[in-house]
Protein backbone atom coordinates (compact mmCIF):
# COMPACT_ATOMS: atom_id res chain seq x y z
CA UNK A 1 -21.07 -3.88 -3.54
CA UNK A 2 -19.51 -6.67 -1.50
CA UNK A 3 -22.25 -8.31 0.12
CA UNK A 4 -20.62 -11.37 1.75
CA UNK A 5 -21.30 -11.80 5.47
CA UNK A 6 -17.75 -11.28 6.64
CA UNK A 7 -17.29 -8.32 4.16
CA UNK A 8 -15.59 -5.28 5.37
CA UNK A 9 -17.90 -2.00 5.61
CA UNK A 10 -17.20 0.69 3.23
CA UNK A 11 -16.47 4.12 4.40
CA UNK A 12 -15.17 7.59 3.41
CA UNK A 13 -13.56 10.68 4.90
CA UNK A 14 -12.09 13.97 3.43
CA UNK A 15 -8.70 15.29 2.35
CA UNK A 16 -7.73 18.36 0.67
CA UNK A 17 -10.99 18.62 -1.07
CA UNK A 18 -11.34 14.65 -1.81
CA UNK A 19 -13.11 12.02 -1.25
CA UNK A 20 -11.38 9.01 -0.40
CA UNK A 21 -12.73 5.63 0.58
CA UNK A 22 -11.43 2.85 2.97
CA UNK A 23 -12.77 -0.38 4.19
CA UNK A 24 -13.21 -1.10 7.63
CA UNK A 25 -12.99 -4.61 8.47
CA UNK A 26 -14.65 -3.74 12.26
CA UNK A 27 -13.69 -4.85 15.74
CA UNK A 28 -13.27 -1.37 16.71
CA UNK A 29 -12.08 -1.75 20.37
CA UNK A 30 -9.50 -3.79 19.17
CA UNK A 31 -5.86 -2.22 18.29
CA UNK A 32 -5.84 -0.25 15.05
CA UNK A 33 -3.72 -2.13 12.60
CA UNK A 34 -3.68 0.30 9.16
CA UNK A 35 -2.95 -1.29 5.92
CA UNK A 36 -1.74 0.78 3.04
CA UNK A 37 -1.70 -0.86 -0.55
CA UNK A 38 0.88 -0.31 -3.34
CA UNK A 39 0.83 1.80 -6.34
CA UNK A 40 -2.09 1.32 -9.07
CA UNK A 41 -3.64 -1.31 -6.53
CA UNK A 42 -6.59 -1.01 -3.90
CA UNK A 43 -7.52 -1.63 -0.38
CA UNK A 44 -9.51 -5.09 -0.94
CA UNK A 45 -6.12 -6.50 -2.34
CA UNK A 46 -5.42 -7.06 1.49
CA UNK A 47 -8.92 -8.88 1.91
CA UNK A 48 -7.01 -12.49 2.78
CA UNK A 49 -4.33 -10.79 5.58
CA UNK A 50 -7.74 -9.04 6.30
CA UNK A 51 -9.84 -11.42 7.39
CA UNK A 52 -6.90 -13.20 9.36
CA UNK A 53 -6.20 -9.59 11.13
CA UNK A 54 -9.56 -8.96 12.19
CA UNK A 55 -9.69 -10.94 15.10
CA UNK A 56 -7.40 -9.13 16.86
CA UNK A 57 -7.19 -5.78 15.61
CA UNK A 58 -9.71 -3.01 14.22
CA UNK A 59 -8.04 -3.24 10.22
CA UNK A 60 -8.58 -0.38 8.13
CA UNK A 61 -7.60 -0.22 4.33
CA UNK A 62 -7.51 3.06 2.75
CA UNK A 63 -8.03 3.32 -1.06
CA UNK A 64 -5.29 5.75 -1.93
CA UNK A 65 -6.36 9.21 -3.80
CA UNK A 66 -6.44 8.51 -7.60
CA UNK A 67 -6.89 4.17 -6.63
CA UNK A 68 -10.36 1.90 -6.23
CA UNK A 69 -13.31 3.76 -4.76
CA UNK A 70 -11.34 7.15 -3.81
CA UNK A 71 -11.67 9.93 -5.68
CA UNK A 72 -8.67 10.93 -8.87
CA UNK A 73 -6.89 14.64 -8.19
CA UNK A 74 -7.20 16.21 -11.19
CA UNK A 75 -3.71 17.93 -12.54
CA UNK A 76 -2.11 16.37 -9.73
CA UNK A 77 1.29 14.30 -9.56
CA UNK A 78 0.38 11.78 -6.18
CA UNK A 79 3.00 12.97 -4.24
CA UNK A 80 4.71 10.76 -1.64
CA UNK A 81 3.47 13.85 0.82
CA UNK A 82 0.06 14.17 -0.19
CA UNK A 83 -0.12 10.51 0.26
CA UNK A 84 1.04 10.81 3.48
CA UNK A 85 -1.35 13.84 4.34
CA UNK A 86 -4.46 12.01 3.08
CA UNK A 87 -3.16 9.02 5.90
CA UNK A 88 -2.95 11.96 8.50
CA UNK A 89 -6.93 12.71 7.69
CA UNK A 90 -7.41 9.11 7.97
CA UNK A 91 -5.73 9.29 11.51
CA UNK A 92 -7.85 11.96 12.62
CA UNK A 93 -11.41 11.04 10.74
CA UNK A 94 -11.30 7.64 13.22
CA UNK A 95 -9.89 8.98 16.31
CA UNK A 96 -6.78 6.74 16.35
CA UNK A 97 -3.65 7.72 18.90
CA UNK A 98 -1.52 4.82 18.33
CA UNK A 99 -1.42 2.28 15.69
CA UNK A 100 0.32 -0.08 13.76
CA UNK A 101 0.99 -0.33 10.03
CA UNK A 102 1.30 -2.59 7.07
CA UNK A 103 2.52 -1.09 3.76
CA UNK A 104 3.24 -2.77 0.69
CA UNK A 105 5.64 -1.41 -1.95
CA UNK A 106 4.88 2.31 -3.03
CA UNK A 107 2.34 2.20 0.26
CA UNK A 108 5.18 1.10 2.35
CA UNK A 109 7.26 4.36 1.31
CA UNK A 110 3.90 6.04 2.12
CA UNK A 111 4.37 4.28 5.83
CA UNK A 112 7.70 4.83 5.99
CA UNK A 113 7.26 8.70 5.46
CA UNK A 114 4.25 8.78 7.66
CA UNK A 115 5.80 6.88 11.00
CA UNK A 116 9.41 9.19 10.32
CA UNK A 117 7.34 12.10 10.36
CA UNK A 118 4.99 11.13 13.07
CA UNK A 119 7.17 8.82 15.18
CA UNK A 120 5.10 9.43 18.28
CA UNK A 121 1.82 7.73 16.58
CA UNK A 122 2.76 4.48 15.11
CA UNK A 123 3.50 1.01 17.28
CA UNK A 124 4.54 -1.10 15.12
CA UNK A 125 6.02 -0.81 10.98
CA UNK A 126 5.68 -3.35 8.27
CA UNK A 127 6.86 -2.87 5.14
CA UNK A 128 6.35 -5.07 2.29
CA UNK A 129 9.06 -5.04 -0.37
CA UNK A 130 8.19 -1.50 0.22
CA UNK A 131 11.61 -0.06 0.16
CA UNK A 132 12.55 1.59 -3.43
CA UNK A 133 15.15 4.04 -2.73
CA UNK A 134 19.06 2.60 -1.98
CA UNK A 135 21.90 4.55 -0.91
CA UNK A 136 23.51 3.51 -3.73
CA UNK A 137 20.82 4.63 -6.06
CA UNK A 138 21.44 7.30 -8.91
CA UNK A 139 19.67 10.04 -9.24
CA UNK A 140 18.68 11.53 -13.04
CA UNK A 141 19.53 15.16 -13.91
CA UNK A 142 16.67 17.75 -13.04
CA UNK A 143 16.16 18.34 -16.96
CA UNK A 144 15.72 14.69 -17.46
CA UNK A 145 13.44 13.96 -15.00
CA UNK A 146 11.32 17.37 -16.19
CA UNK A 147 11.60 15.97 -20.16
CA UNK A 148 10.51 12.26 -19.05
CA UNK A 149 7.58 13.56 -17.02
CA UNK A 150 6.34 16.04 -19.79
CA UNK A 151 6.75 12.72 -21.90
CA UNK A 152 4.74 10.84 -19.45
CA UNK A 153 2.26 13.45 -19.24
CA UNK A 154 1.57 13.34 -23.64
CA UNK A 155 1.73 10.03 -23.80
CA UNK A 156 -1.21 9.46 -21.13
CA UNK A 157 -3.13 12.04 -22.56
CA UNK A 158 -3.04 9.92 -26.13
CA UNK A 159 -3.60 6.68 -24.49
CA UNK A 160 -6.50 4.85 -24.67
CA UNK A 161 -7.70 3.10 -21.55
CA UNK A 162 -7.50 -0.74 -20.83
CA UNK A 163 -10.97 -1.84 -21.64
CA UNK A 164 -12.27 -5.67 -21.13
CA UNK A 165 -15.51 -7.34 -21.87
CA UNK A 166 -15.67 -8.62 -18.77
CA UNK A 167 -14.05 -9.16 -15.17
CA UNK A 168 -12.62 -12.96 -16.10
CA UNK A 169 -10.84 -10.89 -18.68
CA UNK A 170 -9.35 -8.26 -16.28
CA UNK A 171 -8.33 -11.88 -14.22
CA UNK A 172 -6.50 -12.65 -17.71
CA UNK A 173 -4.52 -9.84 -17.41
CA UNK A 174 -3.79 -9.94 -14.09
CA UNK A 175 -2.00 -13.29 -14.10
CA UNK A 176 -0.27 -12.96 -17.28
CA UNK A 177 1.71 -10.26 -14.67
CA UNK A 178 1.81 -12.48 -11.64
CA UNK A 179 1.42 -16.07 -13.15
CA UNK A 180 2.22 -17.39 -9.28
CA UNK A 181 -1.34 -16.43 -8.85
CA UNK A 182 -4.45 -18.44 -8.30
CA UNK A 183 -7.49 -18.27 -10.96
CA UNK A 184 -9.20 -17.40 -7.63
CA UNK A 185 -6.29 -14.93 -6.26
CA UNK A 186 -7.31 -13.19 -10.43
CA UNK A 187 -10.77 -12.98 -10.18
CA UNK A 188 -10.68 -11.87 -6.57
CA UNK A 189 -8.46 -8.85 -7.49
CA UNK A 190 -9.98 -8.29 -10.64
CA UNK A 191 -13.84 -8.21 -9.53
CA UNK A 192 -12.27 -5.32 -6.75
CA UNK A 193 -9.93 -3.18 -9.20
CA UNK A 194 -12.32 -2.62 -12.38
CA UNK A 195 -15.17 -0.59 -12.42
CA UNK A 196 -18.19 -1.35 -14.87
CA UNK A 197 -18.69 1.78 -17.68
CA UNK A 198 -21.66 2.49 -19.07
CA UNK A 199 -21.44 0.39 -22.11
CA UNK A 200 -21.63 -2.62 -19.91
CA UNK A 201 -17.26 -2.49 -20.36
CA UNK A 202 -14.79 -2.86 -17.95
CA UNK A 203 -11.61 -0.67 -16.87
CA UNK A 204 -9.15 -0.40 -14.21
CA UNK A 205 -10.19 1.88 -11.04
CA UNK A 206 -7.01 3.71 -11.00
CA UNK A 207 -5.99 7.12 -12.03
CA UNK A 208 -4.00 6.68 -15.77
CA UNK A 209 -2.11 9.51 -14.66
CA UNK A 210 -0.78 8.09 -11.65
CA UNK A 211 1.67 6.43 -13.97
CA UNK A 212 3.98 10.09 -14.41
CA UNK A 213 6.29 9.99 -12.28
CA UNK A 214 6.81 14.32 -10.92
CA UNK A 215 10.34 15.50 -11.52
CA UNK A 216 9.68 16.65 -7.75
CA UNK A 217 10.49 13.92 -4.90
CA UNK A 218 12.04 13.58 -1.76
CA UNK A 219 15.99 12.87 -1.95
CA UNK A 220 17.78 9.84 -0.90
CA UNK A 221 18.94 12.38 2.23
CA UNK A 222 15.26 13.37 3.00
CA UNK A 223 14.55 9.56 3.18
CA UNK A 224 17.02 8.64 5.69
CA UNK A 225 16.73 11.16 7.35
CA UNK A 226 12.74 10.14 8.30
CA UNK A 227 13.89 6.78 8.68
CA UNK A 228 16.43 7.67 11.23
CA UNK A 229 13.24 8.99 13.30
CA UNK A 230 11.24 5.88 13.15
CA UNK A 231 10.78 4.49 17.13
CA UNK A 232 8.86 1.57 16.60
CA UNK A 233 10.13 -1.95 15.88
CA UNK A 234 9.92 -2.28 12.50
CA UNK A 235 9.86 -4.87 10.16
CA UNK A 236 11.45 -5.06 6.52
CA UNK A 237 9.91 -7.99 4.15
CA UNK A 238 11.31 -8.81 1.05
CA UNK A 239 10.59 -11.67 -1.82
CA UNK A 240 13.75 -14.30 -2.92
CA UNK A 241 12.26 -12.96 -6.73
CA UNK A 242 11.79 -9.41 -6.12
CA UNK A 243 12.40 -6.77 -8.62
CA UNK A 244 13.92 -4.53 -5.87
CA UNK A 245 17.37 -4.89 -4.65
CA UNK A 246 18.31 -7.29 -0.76
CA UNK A 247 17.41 -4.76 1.86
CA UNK A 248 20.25 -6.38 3.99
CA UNK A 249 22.61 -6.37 1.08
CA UNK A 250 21.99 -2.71 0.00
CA UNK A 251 22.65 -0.68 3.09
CA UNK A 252 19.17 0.16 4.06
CA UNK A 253 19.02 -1.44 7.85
CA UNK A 254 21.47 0.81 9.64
CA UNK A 255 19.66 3.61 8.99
CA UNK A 256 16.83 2.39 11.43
CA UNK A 257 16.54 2.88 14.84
CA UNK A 258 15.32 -0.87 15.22
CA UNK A 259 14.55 -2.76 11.96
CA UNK A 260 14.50 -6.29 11.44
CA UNK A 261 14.81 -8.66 7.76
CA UNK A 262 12.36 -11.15 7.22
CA UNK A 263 12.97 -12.72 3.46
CA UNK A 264 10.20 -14.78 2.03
CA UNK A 265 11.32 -17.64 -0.41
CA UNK A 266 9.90 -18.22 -3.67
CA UNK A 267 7.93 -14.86 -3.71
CA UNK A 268 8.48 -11.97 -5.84
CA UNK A 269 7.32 -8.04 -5.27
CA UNK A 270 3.23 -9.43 -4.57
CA UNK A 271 4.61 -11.51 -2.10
CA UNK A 272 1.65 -11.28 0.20
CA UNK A 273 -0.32 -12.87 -2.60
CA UNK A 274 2.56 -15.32 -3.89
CA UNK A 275 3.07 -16.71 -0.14
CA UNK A 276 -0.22 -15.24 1.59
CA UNK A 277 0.76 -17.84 4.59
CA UNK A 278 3.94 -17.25 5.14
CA UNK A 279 3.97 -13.37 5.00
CA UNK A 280 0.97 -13.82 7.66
CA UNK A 281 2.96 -15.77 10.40
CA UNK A 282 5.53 -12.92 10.13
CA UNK A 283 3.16 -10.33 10.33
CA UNK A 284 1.51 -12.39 13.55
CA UNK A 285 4.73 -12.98 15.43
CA UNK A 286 5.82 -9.39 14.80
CA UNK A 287 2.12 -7.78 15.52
CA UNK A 288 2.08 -9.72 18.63
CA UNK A 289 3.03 -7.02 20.69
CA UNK A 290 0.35 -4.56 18.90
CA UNK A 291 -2.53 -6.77 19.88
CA UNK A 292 -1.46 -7.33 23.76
CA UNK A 293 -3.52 -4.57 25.41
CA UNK A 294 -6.50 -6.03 23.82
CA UNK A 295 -5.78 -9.63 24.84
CA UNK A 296 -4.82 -8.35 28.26
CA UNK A 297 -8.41 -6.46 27.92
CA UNK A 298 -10.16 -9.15 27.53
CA UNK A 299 -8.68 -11.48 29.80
């Protein structure tokens, strides 16, 4: 339990059956800014944008199902849909009309789904080397993709689970996969993603299975197609060291309705924790807008 003074309340609502948790970082007559994390990651990984939001928006952080304090879905594949229906209990568990979201990688498919299919809801979109699906993307043969998820399925059944003495450990692993990280960044992330066992051990909060990948997703087609329905400004934010492929160079921005390219320089997929500063003066001159009715509110 977080018990710093500016720490962000811990809440929970239901969806199909599930518990699911989210942090609530107050200021609730403020405008409802949503942030949605990436796969195998959890809400308090937004803690620093967090705190800088709060002033001027009511930030919420969902825990995703089968991620930090929400509950796993046993025999289930984490759709990109249920993801997206879990967000629409979200929605309606705080009352929001309008709002604005921030989604990093798998979470900013999640967002991208969410404000296609509910255009009418969301104010302003920003996605966090979120997009992973290019027009010029192959697809794999049904039978392959059913064989490699039956293989995924095995091979996380036999796997033993990550287990560290202690949460400096976890931090160990952490930035042996982002080594642009802070020892402080580490331990932050690690003291919020690993839960303590019984035997005084450590292991990740996230669902092992979450890993599979279901032969079942939405096409390239079905993905332009909800980003053709976006109506909100939205903004695209990519890292100079990414993984993923140049949004502007793969064909991605003329299927939006109005989408802007903001590339961040010497920061790979984390980018919000390789360049926390600059990703936050993008976020502030593109949120701008979202926060006006409770500037003009208070003044």
């Amino acid at each position: 339990m977080d018990t710093a003074p500016d720490a962000p309340q811990a809440r929970y609502y239901q969806s199909q059956g599930l518990r699911l948790h989210y942090t609530d970082w107050g200021n609730p007559s403020a405008p409802p800014l949503i942030l949605v994390h990436g796969g195998l990651d959890q809400s308090r990984s937004w803690d620093h944008l967090a705190r800088a939001l709060r002033t001027r928006f009511h930030v919420i952080a969902p825990d995703l199902r089968g991620h930090g304090d929400s509950e796993w879905a046993t025999g289930s594949s984490y759709s990109l849909a249920d993801h997206v229906y879990d967000l629409r209990c979200l929605v309606k568990s705080e009352g929001l009309e309008k709002f604005a979201i921030v989604g990093h990688s798998m979470g900013g498919m999640v967002s991208l789904a969410y404000a296609g299919a509910f255009p009418e809801q969301v104010s302003r979109l920003v996605v966090l080397d979120g997009v992973t699906n290019f027009p010029a993307r192959k697809v794999k043969p049904i039978d392959v993709r059913i064989a490699e998820w039956v293989s995924d399925l095995d091979k996380t059944a036999q796997r033993k689970a990550h287990r560290y003495a202690s949460v400096a450990d976890g931090a160990d692993r952490i930035q042996a996969r982002n080594a642009r990280l802070t020892r402080e960044q580490a331990m932050h992330l690690a003291t919020h993603a690993l839960k303590q066992d019984a035997d005084g051990g450590y292991s990740w909060k996230f669902d092992p299975y979450l890993r599979a990948r279901a032969p079942y997703r939405l096409s390239l087609e079905d993905y332009v197609a909800l980003w053709s329905r976006i109506a909100c400004p939205t903004l695209l934010v990519s890292g100079s060291e990414s993984f993923l492929p140049d949004p502007a160079t793969a064909g991605v921005l003329g299927h939006f309705r109005q989408a802007e390219l903001v590339r961040i320089e010497g920061a790979a997929h984390w980018l919000q924790h390789d360049k926390p500063e600059e990703v936050l003066r993008a976020l502030n001159g593109f949120l701008a807008a979202a926060a006006e009715p409770a500037l003009s509110a208070g003044g």
